[in-house]
C-alpha atoms as a PDB file:
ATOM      1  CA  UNK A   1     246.419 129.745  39.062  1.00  0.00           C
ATOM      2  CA  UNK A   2     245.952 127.405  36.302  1.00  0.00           C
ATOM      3  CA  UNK A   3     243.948 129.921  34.126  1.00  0.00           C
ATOM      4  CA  UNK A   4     246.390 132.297  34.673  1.00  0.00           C
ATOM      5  CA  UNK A   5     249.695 130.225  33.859  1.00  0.00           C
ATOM      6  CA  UNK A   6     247.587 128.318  31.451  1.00  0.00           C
ATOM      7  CA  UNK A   7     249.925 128.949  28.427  1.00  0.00           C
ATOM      8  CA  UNK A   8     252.631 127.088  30.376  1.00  0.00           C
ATOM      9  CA  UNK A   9     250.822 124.890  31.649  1.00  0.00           C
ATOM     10  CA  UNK A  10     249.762 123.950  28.355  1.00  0.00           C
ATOM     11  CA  UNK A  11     253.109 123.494  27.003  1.00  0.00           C
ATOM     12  CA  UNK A  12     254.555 121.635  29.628  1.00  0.00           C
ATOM     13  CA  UNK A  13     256.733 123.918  30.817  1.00  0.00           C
ATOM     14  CA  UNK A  14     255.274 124.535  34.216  1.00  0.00           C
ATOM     15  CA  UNK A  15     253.206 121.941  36.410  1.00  0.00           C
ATOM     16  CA  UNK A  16     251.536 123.180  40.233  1.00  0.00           C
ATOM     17  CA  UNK A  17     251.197 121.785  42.768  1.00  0.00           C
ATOM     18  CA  UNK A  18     248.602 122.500  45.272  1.00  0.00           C
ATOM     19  CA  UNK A  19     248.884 119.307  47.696  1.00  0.00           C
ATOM     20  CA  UNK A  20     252.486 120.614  49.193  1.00  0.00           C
ATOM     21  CA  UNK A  21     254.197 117.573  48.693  1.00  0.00           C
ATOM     22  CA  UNK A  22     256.638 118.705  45.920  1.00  0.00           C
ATOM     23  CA  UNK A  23     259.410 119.955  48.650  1.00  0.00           C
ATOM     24  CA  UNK A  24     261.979 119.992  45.707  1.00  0.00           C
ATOM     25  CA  UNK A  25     261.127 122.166  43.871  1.00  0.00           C
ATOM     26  CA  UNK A  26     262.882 125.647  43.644  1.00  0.00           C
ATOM     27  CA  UNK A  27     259.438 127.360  43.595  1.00  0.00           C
ATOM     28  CA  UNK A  28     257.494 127.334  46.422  1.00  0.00           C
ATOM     29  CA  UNK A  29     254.311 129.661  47.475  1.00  0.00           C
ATOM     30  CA  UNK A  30     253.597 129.862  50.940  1.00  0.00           C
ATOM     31  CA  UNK A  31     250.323 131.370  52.528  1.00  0.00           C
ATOM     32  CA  UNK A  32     250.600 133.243  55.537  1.00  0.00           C
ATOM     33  CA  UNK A  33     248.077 133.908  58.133  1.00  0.00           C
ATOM     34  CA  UNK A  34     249.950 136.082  60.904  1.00  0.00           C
ATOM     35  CA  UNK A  35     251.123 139.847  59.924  1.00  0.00           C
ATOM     36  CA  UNK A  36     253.368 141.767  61.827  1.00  0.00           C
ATOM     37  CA  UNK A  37     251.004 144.883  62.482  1.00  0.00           C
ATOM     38  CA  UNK A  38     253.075 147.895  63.693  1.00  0.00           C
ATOM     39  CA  UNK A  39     251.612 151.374  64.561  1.00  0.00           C
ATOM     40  CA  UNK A  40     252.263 152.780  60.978  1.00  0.00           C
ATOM     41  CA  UNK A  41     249.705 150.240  59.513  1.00  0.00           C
ATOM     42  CA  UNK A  42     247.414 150.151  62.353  1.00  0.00           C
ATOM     43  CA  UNK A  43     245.663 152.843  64.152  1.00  0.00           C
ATOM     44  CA  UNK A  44     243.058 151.175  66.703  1.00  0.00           C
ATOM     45  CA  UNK A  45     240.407 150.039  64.457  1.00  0.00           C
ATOM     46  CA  UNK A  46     242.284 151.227  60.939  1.00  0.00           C
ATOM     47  CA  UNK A  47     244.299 148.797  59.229  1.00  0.00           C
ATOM     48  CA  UNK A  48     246.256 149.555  56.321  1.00  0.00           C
ATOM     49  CA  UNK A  49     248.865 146.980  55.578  1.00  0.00           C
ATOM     50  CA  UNK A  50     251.521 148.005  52.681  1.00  0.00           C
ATOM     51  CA  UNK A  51     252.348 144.470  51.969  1.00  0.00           C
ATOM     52  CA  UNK A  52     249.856 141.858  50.777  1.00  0.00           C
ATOM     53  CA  UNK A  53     252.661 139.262  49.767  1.00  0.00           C
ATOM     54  CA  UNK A  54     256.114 139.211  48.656  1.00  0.00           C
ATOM     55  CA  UNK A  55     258.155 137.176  46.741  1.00  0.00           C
ATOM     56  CA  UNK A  56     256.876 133.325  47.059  1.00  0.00           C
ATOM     57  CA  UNK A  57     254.633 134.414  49.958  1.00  0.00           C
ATOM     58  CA  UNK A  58     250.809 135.711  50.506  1.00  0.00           C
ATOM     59  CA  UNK A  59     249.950 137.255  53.227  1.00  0.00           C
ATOM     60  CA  UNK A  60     245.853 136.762  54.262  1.00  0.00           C
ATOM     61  CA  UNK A  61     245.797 138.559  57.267  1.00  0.00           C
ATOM     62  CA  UNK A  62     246.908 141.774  55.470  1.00  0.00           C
ATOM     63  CA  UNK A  63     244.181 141.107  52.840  1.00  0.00           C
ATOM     64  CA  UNK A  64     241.504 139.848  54.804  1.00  0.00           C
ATOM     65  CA  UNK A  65     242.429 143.249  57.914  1.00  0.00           C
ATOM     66  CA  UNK A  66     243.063 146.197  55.568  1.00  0.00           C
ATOM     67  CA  UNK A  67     240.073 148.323  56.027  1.00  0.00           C
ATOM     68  CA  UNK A  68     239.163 152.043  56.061  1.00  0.00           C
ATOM     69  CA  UNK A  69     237.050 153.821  58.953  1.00  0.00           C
ATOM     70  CA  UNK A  70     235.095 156.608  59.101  1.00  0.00           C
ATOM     71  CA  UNK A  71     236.206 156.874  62.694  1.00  0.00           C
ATOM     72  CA  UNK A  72     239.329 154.612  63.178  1.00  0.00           C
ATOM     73  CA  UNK A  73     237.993 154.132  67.090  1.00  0.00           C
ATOM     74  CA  UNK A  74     234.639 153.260  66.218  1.00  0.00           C
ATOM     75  CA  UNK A  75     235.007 149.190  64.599  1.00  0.00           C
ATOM     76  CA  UNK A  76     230.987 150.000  63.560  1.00  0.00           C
ATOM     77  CA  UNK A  77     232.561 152.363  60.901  1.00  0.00           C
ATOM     78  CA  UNK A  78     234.892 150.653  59.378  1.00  0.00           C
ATOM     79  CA  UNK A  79     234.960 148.176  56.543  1.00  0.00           C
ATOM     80  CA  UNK A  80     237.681 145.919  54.677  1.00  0.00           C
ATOM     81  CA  UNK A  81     238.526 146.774  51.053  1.00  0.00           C
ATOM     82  CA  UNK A  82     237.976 143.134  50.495  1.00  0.00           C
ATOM     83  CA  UNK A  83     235.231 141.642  52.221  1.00  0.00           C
ATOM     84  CA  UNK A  84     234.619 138.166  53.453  1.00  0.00           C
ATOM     85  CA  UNK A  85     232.773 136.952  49.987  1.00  0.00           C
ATOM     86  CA  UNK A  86     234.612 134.213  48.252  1.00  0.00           C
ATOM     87  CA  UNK A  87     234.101 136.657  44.821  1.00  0.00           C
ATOM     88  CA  UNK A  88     236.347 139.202  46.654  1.00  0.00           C
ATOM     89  CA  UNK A  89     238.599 137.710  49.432  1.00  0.00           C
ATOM     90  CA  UNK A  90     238.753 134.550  47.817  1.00  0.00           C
ATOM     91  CA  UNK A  91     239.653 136.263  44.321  1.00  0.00           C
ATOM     92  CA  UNK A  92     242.098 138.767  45.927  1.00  0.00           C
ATOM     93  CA  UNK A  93     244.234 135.755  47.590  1.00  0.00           C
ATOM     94  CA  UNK A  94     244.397 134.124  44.108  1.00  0.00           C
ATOM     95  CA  UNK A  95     245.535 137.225  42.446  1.00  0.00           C
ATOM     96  CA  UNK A  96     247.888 137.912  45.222  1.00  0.00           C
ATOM     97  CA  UNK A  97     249.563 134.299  44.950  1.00  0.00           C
ATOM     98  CA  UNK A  98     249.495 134.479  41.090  1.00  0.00           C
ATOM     99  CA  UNK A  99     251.484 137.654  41.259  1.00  0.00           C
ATOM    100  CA  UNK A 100     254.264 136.391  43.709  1.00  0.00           C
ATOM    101  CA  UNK A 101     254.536 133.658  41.569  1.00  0.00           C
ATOM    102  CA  UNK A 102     254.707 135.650  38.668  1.00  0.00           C
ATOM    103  CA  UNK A 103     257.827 137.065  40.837  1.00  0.00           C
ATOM    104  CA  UNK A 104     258.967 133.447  41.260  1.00  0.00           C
ATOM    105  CA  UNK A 105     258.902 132.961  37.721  1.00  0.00           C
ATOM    106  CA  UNK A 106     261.627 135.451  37.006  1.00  0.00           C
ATOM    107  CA  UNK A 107     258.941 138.369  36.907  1.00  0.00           C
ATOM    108  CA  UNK A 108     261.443 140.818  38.481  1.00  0.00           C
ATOM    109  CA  UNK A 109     262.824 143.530  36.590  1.00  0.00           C
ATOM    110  CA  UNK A 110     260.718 146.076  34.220  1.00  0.00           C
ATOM    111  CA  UNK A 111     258.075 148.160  34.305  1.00  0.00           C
ATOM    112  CA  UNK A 112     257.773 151.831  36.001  1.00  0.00           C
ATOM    113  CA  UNK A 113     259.011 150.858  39.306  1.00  0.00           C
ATOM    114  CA  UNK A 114     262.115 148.558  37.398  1.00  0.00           C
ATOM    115  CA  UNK A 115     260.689 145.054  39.502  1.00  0.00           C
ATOM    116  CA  UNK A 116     258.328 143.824  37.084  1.00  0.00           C
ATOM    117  CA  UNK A 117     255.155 145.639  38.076  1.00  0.00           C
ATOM    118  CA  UNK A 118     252.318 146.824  36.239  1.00  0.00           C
ATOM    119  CA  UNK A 119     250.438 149.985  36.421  1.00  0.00           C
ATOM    120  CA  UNK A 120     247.162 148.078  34.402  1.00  0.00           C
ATOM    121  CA  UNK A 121     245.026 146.743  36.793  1.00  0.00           C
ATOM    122  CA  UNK A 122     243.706 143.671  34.186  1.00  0.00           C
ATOM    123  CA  UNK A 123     247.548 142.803  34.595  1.00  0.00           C
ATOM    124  CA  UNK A 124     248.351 140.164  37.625  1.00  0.00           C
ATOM    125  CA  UNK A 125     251.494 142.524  38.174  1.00  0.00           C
ATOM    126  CA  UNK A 126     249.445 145.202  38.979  1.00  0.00           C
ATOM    127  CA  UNK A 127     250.572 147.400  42.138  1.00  0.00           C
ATOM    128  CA  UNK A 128     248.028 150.325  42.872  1.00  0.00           C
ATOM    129  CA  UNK A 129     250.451 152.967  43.700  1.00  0.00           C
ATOM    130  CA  UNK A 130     251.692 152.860  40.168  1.00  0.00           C
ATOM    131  CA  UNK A 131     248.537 153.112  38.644  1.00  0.00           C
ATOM    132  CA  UNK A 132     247.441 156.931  36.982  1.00  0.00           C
ATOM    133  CA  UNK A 133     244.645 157.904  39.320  1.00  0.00           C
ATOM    134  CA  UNK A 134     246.267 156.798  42.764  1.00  0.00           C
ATOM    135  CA  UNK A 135     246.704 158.682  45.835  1.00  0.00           C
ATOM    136  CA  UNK A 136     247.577 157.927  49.230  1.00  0.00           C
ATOM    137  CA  UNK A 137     244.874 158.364  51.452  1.00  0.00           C
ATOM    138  CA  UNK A 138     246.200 161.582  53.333  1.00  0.00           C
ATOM    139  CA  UNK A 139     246.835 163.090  49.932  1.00  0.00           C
ATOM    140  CA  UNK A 140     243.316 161.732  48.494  1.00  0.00           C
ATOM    141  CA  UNK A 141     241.685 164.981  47.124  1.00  0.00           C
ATOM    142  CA  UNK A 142     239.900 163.913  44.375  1.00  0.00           C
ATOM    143  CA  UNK A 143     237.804 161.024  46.619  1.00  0.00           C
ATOM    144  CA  UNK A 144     236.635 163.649  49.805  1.00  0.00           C
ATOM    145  CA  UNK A 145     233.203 164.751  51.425  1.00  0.00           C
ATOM    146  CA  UNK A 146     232.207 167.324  53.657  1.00  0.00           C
ATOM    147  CA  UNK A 147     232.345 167.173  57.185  1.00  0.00           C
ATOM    148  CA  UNK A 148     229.657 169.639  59.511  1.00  0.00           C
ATOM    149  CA  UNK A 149     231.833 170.309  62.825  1.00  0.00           C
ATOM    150  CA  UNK A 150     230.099 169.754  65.300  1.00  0.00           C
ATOM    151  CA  UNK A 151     229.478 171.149  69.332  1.00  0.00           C
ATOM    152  CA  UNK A 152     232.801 170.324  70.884  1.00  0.00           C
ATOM    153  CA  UNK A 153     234.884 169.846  67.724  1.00  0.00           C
ATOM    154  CA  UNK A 154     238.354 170.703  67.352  1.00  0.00           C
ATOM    155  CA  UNK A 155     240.759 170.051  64.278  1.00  0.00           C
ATOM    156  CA  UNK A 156     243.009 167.914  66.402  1.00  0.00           C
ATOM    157  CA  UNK A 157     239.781 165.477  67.627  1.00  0.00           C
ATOM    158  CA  UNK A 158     238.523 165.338  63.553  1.00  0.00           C
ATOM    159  CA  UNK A 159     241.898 164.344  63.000  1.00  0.00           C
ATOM    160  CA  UNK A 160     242.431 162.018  65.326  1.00  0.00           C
ATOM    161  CA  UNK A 161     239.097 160.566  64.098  1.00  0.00           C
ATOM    162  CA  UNK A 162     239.723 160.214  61.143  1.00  0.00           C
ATOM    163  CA  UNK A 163     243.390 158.570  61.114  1.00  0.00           C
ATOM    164  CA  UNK A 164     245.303 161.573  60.332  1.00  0.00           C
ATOM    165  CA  UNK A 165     247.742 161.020  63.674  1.00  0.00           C
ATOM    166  CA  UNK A 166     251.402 160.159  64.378  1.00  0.00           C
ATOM    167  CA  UNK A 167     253.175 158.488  63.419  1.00  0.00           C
ATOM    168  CA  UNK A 168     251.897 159.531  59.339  1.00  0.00           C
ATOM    169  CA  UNK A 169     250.260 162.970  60.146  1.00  0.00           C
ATOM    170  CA  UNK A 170     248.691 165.595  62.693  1.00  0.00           C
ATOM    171  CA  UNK A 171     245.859 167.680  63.022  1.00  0.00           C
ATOM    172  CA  UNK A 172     247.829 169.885  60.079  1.00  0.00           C
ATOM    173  CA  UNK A 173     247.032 167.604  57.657  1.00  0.00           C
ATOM    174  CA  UNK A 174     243.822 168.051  58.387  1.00  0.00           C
ATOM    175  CA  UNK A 175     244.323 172.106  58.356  1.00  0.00           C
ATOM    176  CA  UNK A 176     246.142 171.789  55.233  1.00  0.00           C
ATOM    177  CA  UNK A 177     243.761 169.113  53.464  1.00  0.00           C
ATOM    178  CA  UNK A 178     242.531 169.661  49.994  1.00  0.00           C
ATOM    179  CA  UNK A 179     238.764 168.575  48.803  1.00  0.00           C
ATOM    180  CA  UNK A 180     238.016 167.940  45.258  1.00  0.00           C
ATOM    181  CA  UNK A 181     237.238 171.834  44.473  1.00  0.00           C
ATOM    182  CA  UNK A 182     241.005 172.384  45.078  1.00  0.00           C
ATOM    183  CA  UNK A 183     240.487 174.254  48.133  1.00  0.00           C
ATOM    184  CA  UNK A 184     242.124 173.398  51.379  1.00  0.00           C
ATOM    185  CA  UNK A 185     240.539 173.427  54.768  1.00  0.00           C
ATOM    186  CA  UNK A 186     242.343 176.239  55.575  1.00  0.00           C
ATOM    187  CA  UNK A 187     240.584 178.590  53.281  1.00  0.00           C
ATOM    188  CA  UNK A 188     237.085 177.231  54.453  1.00  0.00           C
ATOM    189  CA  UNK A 189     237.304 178.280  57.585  1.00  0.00           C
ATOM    190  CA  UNK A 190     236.170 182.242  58.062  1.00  0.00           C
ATOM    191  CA  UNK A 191     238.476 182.823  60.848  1.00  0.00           C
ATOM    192  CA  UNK A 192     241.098 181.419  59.000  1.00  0.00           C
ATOM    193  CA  UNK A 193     242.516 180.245  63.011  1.00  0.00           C
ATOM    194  CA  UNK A 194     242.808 176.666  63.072  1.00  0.00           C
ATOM    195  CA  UNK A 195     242.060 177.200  66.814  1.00  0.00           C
ATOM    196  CA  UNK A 196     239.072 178.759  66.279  1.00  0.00           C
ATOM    197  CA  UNK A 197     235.964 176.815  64.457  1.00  0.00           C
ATOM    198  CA  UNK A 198     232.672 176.584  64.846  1.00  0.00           C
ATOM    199  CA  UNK A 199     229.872 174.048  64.661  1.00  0.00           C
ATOM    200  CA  UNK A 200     228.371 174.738  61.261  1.00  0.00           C
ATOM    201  CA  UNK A 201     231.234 175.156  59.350  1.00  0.00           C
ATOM    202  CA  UNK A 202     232.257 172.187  56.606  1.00  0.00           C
ATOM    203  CA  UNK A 203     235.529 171.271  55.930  1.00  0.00           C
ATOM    204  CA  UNK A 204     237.000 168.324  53.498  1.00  0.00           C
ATOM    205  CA  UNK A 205     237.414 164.533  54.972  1.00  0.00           C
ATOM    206  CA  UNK A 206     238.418 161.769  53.238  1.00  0.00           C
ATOM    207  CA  UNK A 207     235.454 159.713  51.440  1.00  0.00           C
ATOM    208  CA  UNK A 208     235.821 156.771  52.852  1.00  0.00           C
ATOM    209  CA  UNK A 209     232.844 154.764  50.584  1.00  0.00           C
ATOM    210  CA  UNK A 210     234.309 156.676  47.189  1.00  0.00           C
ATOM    211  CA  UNK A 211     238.231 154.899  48.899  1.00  0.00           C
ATOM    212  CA  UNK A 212     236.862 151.216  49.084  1.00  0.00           C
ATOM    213  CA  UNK A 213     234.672 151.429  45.588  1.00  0.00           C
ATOM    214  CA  UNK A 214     237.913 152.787  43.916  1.00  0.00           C
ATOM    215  CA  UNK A 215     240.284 150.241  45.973  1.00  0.00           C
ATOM    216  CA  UNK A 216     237.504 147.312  45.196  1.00  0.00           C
ATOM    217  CA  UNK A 217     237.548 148.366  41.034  1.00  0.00           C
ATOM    218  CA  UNK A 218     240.990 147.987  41.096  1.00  0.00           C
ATOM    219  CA  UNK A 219     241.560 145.323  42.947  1.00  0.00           C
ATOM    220  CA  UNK A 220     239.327 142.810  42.117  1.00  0.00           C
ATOM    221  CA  UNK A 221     238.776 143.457  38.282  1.00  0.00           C
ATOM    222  CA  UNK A 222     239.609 140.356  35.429  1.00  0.00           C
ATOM    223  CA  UNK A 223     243.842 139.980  35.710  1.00  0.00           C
ATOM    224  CA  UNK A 224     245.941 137.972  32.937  1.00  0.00           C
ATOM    225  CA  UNK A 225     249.390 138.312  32.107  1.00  0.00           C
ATOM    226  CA  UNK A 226     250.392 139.257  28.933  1.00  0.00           C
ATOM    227  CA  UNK A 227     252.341 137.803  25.671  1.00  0.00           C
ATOM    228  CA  UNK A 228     255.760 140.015  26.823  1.00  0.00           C
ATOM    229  CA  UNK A 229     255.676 138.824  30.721  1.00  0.00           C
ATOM    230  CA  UNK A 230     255.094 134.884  29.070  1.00  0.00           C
ATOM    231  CA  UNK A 231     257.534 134.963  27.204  1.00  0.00           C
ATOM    232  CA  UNK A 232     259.961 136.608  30.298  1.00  0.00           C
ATOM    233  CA  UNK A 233     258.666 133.223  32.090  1.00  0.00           C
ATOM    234  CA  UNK A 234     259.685 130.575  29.596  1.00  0.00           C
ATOM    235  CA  UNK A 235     263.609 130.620  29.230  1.00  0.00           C
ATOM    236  CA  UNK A 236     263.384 131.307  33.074  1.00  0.00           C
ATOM    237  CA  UNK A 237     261.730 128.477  34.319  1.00  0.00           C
ATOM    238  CA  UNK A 238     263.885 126.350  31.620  1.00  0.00           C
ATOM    239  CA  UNK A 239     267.178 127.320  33.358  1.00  0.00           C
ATOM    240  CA  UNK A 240     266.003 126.648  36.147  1.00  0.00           C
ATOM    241  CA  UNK A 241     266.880 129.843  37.614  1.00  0.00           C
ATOM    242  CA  UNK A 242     265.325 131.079  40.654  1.00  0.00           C
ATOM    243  CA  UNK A 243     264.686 134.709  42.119  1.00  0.00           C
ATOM    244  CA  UNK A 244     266.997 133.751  44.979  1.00  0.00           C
ATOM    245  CA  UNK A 245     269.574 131.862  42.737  1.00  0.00           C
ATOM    246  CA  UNK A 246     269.421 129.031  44.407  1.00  0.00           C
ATOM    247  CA  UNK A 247     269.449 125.602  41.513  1.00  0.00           C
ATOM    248  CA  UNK A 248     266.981 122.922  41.519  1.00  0.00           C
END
């Protein structure tokens, strides 16, 4: 944190401190390790939190949980986007509690989404759904694989398998799932019945390896803030002014 808010630092304008013994002040980060996990973000072994902080808090359970699976009943498949290496985790909690402070600091308006966020990944700010190449994973098509079915397959048991279940999706999704040619699974399979496959046959899954590298790139590159967001910082932490409008 003090690379990051080093220009303030610098100039006096903004001291931190990390012992928690500053219960004045109007800007305080906290660090949470519970997170309410409901069955939209988790799916047996799958967690996918949306929120890894908010304003003046980080949450480390979302960070340290979120993984992708393979087979979201199998935990031997799955892996977090951030793993337990003090160069990822440990970097992803400081750019997570740099950002919310960046909120703290009056970081709250601007930017495509109107509440200060950044669609650069080099920029603390930086919130991946804004940024050009996202995708959600259901709708994912340029980072997919093939998938042989197998003896004993049906759509609804890939899907299922896979994570694409209620609440977020059925075994249409699957059906209706694009792969990186452009082509949906519905057009790879010769009977063109989504009752009726057979083993052999391929049809597009999410890539779950190609997910976490593209997650992990973004994630976890170099972060600063820039000259415009520094100077949005200054006059606000001279008034005083909080997020919450509540006075020192």
């Amino acid at each position: 944190m003090e690379t990051a808010f080093a220009a303030l630092i610098g100039s006096n304008e903004l001291r931190i401190d990390f012992t928690g013994s500053t219960r004045d002040s109007p800007y305080q980060l906290s660090f949470q390790t519970g997170y309410a996990w409901t069955p939209v973000n988790r799916d047996r072994n799958w967690y996918r939190p949306g929120i890894a902080g908010v304003t003046g808090q980080v949450n480390i359970e979302a960070l340290r949980r979120r993984n992708f699976c393979r087979d979201v009943g199998d935990q031997q498949t799955c892996e977090p986007v951030v793993r337990e290496l003090a160069h990822e985790l440990g970097q992803s909690i400081a750019y997570t509690a740099n950002h919310e402070a960046g909120h703290l600091f009056g970081l709250v308006s601007g930017g495509p989404d109107g509440s200060g966020h950044s669609p650069d990944p080099r920029n603390y700010m930086f919130v991946n759904s804004l940024h050009a190449e996202y995708a959600p994973y259901l709708l994912d098509h340029r980072r997919t694989t093939k998938y042989r079915i197998r003896q004993g397959d049906n759509l609804s048991r890939i899907a299922q398998r896979i994570g694409f279940c209620p609440p977020l999706a059925t075994w249409t999704t699957l059906y209706d799932f694009k792969g990186q040619d452009g082509r949906r699974n519905r057009d790879l399979l010769r009977s063109r019945d989504p009752n009726l496959i057979y083993p052999g046959e391929e049809i597009w899954v999410p890539d779950i390896p190609a997910r976490l590298a593209y997650m992990r790139s973004l994630e976890l590159c170099d972060k600063q803030f820039n000259s415009l967001q520094i100077a949005t910082m200054r006059p606000f932490l001279a008034s005083g002014r909080t997020v919450v409008e509540i006075n020192p």
